[in-house]
N, C-alpha and C. Protein backbone atom coordinates (compact mmCIF):
# COMPACT_ATOMS: atom_id res chain seq x y z
N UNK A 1 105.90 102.44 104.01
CA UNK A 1 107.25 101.96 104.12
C UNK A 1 107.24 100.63 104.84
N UNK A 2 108.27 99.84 104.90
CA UNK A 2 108.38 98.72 105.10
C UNK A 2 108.30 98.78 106.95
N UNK A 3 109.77 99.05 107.48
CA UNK A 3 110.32 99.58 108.93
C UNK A 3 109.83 100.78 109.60
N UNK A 4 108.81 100.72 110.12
CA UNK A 4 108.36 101.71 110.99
C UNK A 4 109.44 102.66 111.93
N UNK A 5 110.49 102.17 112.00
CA UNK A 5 111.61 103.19 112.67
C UNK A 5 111.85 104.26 111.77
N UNK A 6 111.44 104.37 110.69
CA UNK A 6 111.98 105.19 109.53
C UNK A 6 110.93 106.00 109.73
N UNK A 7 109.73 105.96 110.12
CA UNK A 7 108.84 107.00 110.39
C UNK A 7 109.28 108.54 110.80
N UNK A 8 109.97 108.49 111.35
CA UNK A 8 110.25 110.08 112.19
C UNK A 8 110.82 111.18 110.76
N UNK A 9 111.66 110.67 110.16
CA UNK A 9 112.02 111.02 109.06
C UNK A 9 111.49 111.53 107.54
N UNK A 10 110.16 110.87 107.82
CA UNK A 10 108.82 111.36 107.01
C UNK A 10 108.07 112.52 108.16
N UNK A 11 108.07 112.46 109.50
CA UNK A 11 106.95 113.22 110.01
C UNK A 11 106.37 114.90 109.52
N UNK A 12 107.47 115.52 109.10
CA UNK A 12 107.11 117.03 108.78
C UNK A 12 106.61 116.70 107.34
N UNK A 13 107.10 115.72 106.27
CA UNK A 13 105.95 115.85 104.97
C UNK A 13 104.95 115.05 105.03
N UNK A 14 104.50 114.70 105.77
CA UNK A 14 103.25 113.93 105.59
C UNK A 14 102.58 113.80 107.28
N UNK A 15 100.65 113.49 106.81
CA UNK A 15 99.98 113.18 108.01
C UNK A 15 100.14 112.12 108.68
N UNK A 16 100.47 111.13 107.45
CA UNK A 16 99.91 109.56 108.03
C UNK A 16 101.07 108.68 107.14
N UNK A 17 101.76 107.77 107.94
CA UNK A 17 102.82 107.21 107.63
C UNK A 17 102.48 105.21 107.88
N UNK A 18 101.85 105.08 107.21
CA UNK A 18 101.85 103.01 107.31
C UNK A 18 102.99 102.65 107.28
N UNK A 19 102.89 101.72 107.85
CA UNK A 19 104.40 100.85 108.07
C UNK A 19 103.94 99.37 108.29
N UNK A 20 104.87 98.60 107.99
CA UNK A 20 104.75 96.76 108.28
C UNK A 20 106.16 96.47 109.27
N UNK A 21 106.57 95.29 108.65
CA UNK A 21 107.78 94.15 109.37
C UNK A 21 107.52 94.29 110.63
N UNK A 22 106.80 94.49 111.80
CA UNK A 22 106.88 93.67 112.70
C UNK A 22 105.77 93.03 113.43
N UNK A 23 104.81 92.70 112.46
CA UNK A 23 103.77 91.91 112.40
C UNK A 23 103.19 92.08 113.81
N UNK A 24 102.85 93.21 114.27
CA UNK A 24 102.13 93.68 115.32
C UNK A 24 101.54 94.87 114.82
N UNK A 25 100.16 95.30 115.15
CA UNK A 25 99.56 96.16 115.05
C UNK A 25 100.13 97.55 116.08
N UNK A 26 99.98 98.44 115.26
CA UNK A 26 99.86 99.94 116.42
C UNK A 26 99.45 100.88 115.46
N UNK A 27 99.17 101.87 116.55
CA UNK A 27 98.71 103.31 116.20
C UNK A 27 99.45 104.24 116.74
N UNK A 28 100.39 105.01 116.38
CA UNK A 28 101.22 106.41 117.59
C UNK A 28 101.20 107.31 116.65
N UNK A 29 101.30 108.42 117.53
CA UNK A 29 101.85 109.85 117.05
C UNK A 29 103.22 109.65 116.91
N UNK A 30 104.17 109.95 115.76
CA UNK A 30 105.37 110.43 115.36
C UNK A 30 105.60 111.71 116.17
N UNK A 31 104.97 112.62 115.97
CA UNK A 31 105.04 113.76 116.74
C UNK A 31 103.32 114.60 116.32
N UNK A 32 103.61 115.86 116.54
CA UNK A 32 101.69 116.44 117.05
C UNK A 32 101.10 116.23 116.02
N UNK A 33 101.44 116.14 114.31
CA UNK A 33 100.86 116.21 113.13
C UNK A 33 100.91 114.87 112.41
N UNK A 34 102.12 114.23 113.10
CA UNK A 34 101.95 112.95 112.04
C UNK A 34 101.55 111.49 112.56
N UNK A 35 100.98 110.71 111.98
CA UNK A 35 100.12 109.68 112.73
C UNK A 35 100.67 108.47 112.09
N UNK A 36 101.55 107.01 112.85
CA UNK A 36 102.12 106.37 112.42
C UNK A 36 100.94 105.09 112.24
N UNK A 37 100.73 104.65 111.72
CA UNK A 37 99.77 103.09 111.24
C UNK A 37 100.71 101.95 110.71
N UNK A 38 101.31 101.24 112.04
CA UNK A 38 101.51 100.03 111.89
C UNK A 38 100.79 98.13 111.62
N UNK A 39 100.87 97.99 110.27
CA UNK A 39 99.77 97.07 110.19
C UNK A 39 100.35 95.72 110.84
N UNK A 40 99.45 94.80 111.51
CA UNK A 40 100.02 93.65 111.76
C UNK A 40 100.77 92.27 111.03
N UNK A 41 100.06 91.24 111.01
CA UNK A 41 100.38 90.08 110.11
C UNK A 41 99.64 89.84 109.36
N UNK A 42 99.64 90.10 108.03
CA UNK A 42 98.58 89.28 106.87
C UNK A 42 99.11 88.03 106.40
N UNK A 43 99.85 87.59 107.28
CA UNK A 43 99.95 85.97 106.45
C UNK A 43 101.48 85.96 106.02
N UNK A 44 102.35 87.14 106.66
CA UNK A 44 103.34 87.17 106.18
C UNK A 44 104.40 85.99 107.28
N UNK A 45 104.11 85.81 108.20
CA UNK A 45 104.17 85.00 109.07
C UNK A 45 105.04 83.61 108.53
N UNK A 46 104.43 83.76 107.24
CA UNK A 46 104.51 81.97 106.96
C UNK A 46 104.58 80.86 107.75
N UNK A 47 105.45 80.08 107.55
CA UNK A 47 105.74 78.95 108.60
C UNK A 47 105.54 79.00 109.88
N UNK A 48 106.49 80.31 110.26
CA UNK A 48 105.99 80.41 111.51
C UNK A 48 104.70 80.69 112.26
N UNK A 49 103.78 80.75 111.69
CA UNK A 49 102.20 80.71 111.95
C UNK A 49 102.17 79.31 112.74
N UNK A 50 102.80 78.13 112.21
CA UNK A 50 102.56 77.09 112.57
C UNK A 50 103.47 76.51 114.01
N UNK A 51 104.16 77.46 114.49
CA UNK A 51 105.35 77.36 115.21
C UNK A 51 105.09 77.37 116.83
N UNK A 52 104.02 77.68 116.92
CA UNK A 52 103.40 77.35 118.35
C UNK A 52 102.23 76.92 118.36
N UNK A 53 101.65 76.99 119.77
CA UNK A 53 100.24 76.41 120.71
C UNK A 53 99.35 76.83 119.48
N UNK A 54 99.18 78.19 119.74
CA UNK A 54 97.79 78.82 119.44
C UNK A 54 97.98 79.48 117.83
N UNK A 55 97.10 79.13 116.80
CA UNK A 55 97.11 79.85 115.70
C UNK A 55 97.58 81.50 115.76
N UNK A 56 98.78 81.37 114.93
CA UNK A 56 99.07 83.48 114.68
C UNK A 56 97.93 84.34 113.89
N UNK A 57 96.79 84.95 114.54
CA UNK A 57 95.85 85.70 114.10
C UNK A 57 96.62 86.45 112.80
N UNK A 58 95.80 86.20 111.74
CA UNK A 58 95.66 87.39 110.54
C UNK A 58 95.04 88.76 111.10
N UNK A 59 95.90 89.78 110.71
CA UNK A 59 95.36 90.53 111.11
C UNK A 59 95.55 92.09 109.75
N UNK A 60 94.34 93.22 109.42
CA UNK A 60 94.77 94.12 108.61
C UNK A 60 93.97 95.09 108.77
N UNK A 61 93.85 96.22 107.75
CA UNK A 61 93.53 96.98 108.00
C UNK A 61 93.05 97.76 106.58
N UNK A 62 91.67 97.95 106.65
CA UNK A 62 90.92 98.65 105.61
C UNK A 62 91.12 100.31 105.97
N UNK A 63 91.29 101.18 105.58
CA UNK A 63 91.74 103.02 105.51
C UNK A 63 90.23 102.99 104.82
N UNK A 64 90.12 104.41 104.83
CA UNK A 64 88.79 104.77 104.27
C UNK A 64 89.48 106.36 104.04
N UNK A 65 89.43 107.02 103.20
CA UNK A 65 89.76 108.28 102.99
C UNK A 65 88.85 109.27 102.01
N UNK A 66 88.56 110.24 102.61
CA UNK A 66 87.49 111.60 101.91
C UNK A 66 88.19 111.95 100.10
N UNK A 67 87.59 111.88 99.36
CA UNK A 67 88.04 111.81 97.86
C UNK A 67 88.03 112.97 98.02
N UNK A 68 87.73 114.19 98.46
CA UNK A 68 88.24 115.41 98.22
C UNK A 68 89.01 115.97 98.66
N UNK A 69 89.35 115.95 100.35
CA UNK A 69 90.61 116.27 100.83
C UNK A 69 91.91 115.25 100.91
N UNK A 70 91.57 113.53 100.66
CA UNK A 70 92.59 112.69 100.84
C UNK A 70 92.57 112.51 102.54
N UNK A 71 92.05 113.26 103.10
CA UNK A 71 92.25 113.05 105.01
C UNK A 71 91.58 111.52 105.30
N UNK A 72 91.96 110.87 106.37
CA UNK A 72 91.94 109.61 106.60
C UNK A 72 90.67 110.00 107.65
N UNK A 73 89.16 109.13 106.74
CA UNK A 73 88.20 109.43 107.47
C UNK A 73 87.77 108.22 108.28
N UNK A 74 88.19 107.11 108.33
CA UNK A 74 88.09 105.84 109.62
C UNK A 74 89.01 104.52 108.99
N UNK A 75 89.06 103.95 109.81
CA UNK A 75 89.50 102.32 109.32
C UNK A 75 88.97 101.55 110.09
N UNK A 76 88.68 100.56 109.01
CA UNK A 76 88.12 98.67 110.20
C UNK A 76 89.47 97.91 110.31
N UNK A 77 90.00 97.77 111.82
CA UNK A 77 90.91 96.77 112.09
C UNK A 77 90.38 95.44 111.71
N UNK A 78 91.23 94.90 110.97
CA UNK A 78 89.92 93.05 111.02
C UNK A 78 91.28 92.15 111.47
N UNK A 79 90.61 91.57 112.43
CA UNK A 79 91.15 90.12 112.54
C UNK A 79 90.87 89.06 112.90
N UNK A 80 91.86 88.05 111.99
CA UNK A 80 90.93 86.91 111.90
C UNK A 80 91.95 85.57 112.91
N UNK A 81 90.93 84.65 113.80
CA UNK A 81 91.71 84.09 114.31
C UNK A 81 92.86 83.07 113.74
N UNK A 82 93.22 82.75 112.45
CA UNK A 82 94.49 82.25 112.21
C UNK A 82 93.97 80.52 112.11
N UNK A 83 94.91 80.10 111.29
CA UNK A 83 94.82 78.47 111.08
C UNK A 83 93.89 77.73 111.82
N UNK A 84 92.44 77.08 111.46
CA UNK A 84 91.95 76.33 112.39
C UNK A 84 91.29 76.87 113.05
N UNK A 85 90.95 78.26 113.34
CA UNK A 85 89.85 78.44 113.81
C UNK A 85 88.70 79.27 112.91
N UNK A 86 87.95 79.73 113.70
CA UNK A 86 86.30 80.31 112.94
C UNK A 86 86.10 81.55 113.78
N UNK A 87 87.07 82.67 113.89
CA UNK A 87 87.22 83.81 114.71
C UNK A 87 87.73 85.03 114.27
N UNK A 88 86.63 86.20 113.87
CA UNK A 88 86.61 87.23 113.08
C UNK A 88 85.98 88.54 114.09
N UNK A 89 87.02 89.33 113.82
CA UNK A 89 86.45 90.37 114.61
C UNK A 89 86.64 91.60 113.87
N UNK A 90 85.95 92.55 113.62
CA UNK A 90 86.02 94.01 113.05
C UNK A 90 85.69 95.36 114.00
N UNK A 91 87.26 96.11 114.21
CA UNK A 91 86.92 97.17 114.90
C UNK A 91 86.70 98.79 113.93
N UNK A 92 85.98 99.61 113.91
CA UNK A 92 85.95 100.56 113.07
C UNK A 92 86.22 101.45 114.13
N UNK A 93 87.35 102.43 113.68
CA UNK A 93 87.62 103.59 114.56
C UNK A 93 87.64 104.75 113.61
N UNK A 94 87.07 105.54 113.62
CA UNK A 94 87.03 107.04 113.14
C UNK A 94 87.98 107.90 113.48
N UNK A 95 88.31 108.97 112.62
CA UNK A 95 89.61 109.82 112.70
C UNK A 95 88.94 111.17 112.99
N UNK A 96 90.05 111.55 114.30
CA UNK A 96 89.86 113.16 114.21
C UNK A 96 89.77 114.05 113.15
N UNK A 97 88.79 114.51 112.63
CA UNK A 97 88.66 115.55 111.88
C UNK A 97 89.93 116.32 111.90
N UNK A 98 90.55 116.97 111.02
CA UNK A 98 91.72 118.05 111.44
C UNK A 98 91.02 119.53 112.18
N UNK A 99 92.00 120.19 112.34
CA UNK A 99 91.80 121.31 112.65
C UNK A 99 91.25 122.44 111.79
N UNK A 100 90.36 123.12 111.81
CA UNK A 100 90.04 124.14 110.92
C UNK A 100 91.18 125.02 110.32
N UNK A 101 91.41 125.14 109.01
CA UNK A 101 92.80 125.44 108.57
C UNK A 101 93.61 125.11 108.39
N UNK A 102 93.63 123.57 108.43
CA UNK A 102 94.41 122.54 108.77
C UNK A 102 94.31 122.06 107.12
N UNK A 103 95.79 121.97 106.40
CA UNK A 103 95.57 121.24 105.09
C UNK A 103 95.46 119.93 105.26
């Protein structure tokens, strides 16, 4: 979905809820089962990239998911430092396994 405020409203049908528009990265729990993935700025920025001091980092996010259950088995955060510079960084974080019994 676009607005990450709309998250709560998905939490009982689903694990994992992506969201954009506010060009900041996060990770939260909705509540105990559902896991919100807010992606940052890919360039959606436009103009305003150019609007201050320091280049607005690109920033996104590769998912990786198990072809048999669909469960979200890690993602690489990447970001890149933005207009003018030569600054790339990749974080890989791995996902809790679910719970045994856990669809």
């Amino acid at each position: 979905m676009h607005d990450p405020t709309v998250a709560p409203a998905l939490a009982e049908s689903t694990p994992l809820v992506l969201a954009g528009h506010v060009h900041e990265r996060r990770d939260e729990m909705v509540d105990e089962d559902t896991e919100l993935l807010v992606q940052g700025s890919t360039g959606g920025a436009g103009l305003r990239a150019l609007e201050s001091e320091e280049p607005t980092p690109l920033t996104f996010t590769v998912l990786y998911f198990d072809r048999e259950t669909a469960q979200l088995q890690a993602r690489d955060e990447i970001t890149l430092g933005g207009l003018g510079t030569s600054r790339a960084e990749v974080t890989r974080i791995l996902s809790e396994p679910p719970e045994e019994g856990t669809p």
